[in-house]
PDB file of N, CA and C in Angstrom:
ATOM      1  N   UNK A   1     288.513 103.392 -81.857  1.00  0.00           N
ATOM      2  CA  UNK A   1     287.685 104.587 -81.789  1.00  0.00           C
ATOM      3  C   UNK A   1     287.127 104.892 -83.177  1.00  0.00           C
ATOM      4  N   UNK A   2     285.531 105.583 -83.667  1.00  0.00           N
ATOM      5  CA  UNK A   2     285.538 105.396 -84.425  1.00  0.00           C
ATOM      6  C   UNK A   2     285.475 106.891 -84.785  1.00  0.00           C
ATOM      7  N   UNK A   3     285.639 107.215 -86.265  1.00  0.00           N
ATOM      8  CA  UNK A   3     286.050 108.858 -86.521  1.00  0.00           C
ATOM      9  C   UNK A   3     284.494 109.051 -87.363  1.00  0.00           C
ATOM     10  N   UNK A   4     284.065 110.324 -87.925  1.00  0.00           N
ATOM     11  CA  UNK A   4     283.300 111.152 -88.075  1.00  0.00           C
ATOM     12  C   UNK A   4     283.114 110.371 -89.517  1.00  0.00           C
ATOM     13  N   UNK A   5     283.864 109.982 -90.161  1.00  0.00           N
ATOM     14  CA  UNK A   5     284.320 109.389 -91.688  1.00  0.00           C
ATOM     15  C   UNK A   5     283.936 108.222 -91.749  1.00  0.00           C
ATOM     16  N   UNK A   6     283.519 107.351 -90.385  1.00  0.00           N
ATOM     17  CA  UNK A   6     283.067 105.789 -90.775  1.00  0.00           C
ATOM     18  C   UNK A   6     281.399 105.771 -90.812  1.00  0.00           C
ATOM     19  N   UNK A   7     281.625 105.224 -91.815  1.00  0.00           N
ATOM     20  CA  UNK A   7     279.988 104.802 -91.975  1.00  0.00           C
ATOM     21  C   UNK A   7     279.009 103.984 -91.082  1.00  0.00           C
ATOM     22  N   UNK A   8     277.983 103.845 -90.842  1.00  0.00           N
ATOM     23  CA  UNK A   8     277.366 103.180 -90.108  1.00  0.00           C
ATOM     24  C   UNK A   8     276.554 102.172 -90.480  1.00  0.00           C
ATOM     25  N   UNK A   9     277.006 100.937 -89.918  1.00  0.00           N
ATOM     26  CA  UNK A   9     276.524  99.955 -90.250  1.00  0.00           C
ATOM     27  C   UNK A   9     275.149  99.446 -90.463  1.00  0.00           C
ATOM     28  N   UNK A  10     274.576  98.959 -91.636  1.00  0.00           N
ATOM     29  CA  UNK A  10     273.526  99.006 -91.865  1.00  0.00           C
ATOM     30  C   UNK A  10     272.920  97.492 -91.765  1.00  0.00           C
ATOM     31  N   UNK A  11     272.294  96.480 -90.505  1.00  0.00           N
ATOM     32  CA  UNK A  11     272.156  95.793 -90.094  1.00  0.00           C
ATOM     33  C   UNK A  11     270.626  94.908 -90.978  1.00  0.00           C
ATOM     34  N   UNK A  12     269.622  95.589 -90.999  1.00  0.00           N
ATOM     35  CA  UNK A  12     268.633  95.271 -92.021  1.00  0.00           C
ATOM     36  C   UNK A  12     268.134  96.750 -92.554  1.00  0.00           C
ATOM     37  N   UNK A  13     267.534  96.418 -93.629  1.00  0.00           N
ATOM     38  CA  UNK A  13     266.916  97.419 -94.606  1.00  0.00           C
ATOM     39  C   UNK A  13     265.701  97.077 -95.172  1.00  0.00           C
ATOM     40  N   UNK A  14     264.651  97.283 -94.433  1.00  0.00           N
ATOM     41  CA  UNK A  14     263.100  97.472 -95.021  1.00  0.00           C
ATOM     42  C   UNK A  14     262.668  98.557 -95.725  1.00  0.00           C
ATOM     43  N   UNK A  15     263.656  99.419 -96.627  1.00  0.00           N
ATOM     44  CA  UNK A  15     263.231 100.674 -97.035  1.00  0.00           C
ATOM     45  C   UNK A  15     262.668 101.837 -96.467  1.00  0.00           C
ATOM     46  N   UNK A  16     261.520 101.332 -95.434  1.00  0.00           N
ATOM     47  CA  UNK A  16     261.087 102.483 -94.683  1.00  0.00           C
ATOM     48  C   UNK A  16     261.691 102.515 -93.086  1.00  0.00           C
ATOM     49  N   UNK A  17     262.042 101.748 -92.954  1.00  0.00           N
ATOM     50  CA  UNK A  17     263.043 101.728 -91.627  1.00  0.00           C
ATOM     51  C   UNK A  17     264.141 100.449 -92.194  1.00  0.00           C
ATOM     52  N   UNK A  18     265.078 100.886 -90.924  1.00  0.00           N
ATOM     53  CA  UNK A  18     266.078 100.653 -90.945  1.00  0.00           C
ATOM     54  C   UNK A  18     266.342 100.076 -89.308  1.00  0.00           C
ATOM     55  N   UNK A  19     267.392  98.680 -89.745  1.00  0.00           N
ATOM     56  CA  UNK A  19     268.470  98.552 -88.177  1.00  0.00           C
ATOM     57  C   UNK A  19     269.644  99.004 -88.107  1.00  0.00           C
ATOM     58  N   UNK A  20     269.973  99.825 -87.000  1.00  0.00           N
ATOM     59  CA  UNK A  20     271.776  99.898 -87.533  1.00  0.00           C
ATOM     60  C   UNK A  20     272.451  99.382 -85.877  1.00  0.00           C
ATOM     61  N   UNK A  21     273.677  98.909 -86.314  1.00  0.00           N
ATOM     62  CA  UNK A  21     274.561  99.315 -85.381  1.00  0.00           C
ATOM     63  C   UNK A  21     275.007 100.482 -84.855  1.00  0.00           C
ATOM     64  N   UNK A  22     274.629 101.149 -83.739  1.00  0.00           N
ATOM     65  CA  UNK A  22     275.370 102.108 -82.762  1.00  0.00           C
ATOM     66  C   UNK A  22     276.331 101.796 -82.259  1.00  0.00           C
ATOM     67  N   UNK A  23     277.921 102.359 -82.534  1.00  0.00           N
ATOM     68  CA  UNK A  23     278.714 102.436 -82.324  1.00  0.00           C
ATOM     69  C   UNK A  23     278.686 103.006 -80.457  1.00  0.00           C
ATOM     70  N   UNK A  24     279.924 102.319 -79.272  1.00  0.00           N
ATOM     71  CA  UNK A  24     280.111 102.674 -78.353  1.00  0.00           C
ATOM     72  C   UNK A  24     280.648 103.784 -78.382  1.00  0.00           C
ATOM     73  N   UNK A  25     280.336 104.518 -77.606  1.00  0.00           N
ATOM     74  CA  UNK A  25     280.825 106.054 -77.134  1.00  0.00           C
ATOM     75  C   UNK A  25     280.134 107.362 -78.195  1.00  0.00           C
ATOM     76  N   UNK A  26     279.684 106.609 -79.135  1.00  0.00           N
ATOM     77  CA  UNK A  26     278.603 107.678 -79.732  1.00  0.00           C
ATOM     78  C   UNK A  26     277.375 108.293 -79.410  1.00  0.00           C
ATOM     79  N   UNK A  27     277.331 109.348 -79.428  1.00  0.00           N
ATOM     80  CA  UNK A  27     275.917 109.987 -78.555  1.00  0.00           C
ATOM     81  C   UNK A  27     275.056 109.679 -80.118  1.00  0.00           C
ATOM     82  N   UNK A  28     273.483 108.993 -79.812  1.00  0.00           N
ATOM     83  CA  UNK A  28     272.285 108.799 -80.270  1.00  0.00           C
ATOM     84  C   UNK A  28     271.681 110.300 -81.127  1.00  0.00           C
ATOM     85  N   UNK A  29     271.767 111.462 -80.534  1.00  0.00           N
ATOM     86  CA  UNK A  29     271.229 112.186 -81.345  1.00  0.00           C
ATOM     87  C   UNK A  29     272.556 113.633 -80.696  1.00  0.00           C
ATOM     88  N   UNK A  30     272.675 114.693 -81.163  1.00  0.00           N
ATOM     89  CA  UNK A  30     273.570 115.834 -80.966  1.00  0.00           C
ATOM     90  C   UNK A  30     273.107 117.217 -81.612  1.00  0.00           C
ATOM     91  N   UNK A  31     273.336 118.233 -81.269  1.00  0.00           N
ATOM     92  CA  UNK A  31     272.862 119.731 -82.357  1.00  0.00           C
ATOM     93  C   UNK A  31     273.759 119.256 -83.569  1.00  0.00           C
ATOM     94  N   UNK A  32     273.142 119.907 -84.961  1.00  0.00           N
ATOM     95  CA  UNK A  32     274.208 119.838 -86.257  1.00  0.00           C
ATOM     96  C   UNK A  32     275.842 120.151 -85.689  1.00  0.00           C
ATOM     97  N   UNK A  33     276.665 119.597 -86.179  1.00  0.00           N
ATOM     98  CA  UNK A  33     277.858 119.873 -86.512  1.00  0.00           C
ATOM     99  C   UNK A  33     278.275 118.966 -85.599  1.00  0.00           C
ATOM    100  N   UNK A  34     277.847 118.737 -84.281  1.00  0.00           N
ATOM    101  CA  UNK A  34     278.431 117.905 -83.368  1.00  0.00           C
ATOM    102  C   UNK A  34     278.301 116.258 -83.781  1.00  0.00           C
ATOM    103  N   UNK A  35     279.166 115.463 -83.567  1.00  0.00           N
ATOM    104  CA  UNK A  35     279.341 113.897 -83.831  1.00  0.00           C
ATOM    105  C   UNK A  35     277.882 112.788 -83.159  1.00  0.00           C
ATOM    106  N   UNK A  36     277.142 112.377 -83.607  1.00  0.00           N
ATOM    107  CA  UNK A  36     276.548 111.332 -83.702  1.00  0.00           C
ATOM    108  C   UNK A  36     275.997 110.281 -84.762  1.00  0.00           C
ATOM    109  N   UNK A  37     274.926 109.641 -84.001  1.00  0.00           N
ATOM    110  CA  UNK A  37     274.216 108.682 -84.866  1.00  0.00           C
ATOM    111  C   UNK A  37     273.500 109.077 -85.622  1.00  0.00           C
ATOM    112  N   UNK A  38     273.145 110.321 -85.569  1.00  0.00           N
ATOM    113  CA  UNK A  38     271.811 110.872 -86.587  1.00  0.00           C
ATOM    114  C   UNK A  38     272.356 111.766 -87.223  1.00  0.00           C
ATOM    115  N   UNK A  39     273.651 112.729 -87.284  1.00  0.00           N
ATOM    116  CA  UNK A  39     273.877 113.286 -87.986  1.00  0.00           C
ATOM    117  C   UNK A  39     274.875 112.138 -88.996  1.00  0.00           C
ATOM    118  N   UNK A  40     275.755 111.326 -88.875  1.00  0.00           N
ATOM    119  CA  UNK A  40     276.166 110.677 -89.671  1.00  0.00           C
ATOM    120  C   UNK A  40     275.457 109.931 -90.453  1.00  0.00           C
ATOM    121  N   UNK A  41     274.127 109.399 -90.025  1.00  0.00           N
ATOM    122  CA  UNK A  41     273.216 108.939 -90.971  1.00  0.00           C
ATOM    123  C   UNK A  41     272.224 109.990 -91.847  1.00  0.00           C
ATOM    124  N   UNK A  42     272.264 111.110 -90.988  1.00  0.00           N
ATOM    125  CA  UNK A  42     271.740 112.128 -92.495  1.00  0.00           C
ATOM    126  C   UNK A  42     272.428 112.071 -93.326  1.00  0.00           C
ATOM    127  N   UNK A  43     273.951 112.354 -93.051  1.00  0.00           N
ATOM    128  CA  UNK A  43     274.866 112.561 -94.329  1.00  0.00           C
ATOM    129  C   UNK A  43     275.083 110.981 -94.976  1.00  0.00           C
ATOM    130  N   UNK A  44     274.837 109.735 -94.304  1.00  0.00           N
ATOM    131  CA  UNK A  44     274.971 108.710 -95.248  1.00  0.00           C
ATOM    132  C   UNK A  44     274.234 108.351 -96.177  1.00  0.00           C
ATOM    133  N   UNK A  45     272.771 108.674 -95.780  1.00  0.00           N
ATOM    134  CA  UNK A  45     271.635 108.455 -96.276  1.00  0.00           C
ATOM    135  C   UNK A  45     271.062 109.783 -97.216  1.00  0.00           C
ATOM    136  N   UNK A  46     271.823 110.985 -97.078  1.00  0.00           N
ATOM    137  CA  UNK A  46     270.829 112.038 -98.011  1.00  0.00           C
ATOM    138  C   UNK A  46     270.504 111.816 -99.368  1.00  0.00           C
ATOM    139  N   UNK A  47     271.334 110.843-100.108  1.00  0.00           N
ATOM    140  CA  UNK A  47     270.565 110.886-101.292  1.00  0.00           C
ATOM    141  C   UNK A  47     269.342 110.164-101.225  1.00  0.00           C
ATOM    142  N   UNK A  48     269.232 109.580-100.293  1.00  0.00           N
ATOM    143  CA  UNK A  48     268.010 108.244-100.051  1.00  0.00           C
ATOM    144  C   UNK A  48     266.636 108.849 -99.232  1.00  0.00           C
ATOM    145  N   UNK A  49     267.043 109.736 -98.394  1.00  0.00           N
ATOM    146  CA  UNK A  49     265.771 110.372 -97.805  1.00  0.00           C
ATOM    147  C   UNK A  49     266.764 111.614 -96.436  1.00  0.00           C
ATOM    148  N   UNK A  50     265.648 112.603 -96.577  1.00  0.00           N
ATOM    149  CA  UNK A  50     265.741 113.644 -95.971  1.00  0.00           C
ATOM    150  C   UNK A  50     264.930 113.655 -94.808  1.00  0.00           C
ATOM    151  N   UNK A  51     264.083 112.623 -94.490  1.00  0.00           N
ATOM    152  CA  UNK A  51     263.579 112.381 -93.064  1.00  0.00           C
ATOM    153  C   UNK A  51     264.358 111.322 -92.497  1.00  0.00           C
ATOM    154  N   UNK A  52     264.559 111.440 -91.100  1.00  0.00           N
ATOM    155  CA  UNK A  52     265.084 110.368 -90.164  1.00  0.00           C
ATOM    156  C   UNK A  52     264.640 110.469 -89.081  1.00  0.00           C
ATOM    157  N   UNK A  53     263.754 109.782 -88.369  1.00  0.00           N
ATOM    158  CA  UNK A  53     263.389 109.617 -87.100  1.00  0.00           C
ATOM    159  C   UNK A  53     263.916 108.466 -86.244  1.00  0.00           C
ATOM    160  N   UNK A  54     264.647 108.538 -84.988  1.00  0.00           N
ATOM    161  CA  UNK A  54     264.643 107.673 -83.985  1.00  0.00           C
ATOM    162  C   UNK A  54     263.952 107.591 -83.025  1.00  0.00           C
ATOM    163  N   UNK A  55     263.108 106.409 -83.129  1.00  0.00           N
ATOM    164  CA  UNK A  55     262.347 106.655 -81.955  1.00  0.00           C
ATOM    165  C   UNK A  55     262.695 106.064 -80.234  1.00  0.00           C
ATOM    166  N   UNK A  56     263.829 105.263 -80.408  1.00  0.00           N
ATOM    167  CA  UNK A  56     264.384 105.163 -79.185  1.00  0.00           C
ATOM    168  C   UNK A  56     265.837 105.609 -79.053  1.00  0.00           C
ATOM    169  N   UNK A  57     266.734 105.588 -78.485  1.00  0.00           N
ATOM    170  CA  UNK A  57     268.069 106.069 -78.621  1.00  0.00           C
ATOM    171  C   UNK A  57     268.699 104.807 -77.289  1.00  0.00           C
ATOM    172  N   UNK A  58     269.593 104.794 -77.077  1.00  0.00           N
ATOM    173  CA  UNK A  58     270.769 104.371 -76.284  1.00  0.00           C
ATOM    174  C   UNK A  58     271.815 105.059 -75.527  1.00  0.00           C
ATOM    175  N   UNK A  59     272.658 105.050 -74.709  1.00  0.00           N
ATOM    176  CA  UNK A  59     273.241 106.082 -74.119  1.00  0.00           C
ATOM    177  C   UNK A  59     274.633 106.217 -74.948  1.00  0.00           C
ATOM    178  N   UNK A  60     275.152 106.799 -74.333  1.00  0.00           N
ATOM    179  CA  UNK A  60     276.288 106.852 -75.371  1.00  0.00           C
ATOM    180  C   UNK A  60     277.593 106.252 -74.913  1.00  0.00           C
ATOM    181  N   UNK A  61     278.028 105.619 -73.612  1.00  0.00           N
ATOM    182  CA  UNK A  61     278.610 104.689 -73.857  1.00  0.00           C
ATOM    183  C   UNK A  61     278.119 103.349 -74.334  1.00  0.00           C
ATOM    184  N   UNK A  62     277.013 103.255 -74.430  1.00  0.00           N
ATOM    185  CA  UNK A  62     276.393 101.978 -75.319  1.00  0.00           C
ATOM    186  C   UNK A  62     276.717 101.749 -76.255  1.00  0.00           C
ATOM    187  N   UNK A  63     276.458 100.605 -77.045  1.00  0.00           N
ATOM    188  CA  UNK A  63     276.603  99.954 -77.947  1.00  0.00           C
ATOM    189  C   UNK A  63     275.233  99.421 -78.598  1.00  0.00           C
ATOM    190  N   UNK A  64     274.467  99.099 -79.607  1.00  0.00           N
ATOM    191  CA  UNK A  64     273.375  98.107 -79.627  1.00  0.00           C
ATOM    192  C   UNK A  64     272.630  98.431 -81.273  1.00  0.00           C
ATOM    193  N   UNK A  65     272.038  97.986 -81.447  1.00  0.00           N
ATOM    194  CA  UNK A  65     271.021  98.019 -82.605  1.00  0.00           C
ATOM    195  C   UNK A  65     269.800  99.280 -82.083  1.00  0.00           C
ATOM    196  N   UNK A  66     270.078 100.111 -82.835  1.00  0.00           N
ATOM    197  CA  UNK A  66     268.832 101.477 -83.145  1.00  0.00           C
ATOM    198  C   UNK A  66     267.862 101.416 -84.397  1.00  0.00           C
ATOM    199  N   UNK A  67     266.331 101.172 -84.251  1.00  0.00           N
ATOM    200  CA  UNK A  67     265.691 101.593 -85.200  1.00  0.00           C
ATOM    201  C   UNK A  67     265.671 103.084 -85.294  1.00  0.00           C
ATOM    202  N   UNK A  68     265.601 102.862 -87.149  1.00  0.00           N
ATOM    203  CA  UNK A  68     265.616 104.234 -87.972  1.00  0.00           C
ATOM    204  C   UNK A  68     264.556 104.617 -88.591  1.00  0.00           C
ATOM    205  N   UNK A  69     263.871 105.305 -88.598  1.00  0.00           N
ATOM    206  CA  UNK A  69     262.436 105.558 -89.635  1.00  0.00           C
ATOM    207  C   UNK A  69     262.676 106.300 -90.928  1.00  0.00           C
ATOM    208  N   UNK A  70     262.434 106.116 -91.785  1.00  0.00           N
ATOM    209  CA  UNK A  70     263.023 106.900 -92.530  1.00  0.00           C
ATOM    210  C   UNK A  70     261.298 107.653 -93.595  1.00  0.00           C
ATOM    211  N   UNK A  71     260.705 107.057 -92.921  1.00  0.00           N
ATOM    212  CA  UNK A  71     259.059 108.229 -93.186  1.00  0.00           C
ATOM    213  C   UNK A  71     258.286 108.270 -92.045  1.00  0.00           C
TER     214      UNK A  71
END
């Protein structure tokens, strides 16, 4: 299981987007405070950029590669 504290894997890096691994049982997007993919990558990524867009998501028992936009 993975906790709030693991980082997310960063699969390729084109600077302006990104691939990552989505972890199973993680919900794709959530309100602040609640556990996902987009709030753990704000907080991984804030020194790097303050925009993040997903433009597709996955369900959340899924698993898979999510593009990240990051302008």
């Amino acid at each position: 299981m993975t906790s709030e504290q693991d980082p997310i894997e960063i699969l390729w890096d084109g600077e302006v987007v990104l691939a990552v691994n989505k972890p199973c049982d993680l919900s794709t997007q959530a309100p602040p405070g609640a556990d996902s993919l987009e709030n753990r990558l704000r907080q991984q990524l804030k020194s790097r950029s303050d925009y993040i867009a997903l433009p597709h998501r996955l369900d959340r028992p899924v698993g898979g590669v999510i593009l990240v936009a990051l302008t």
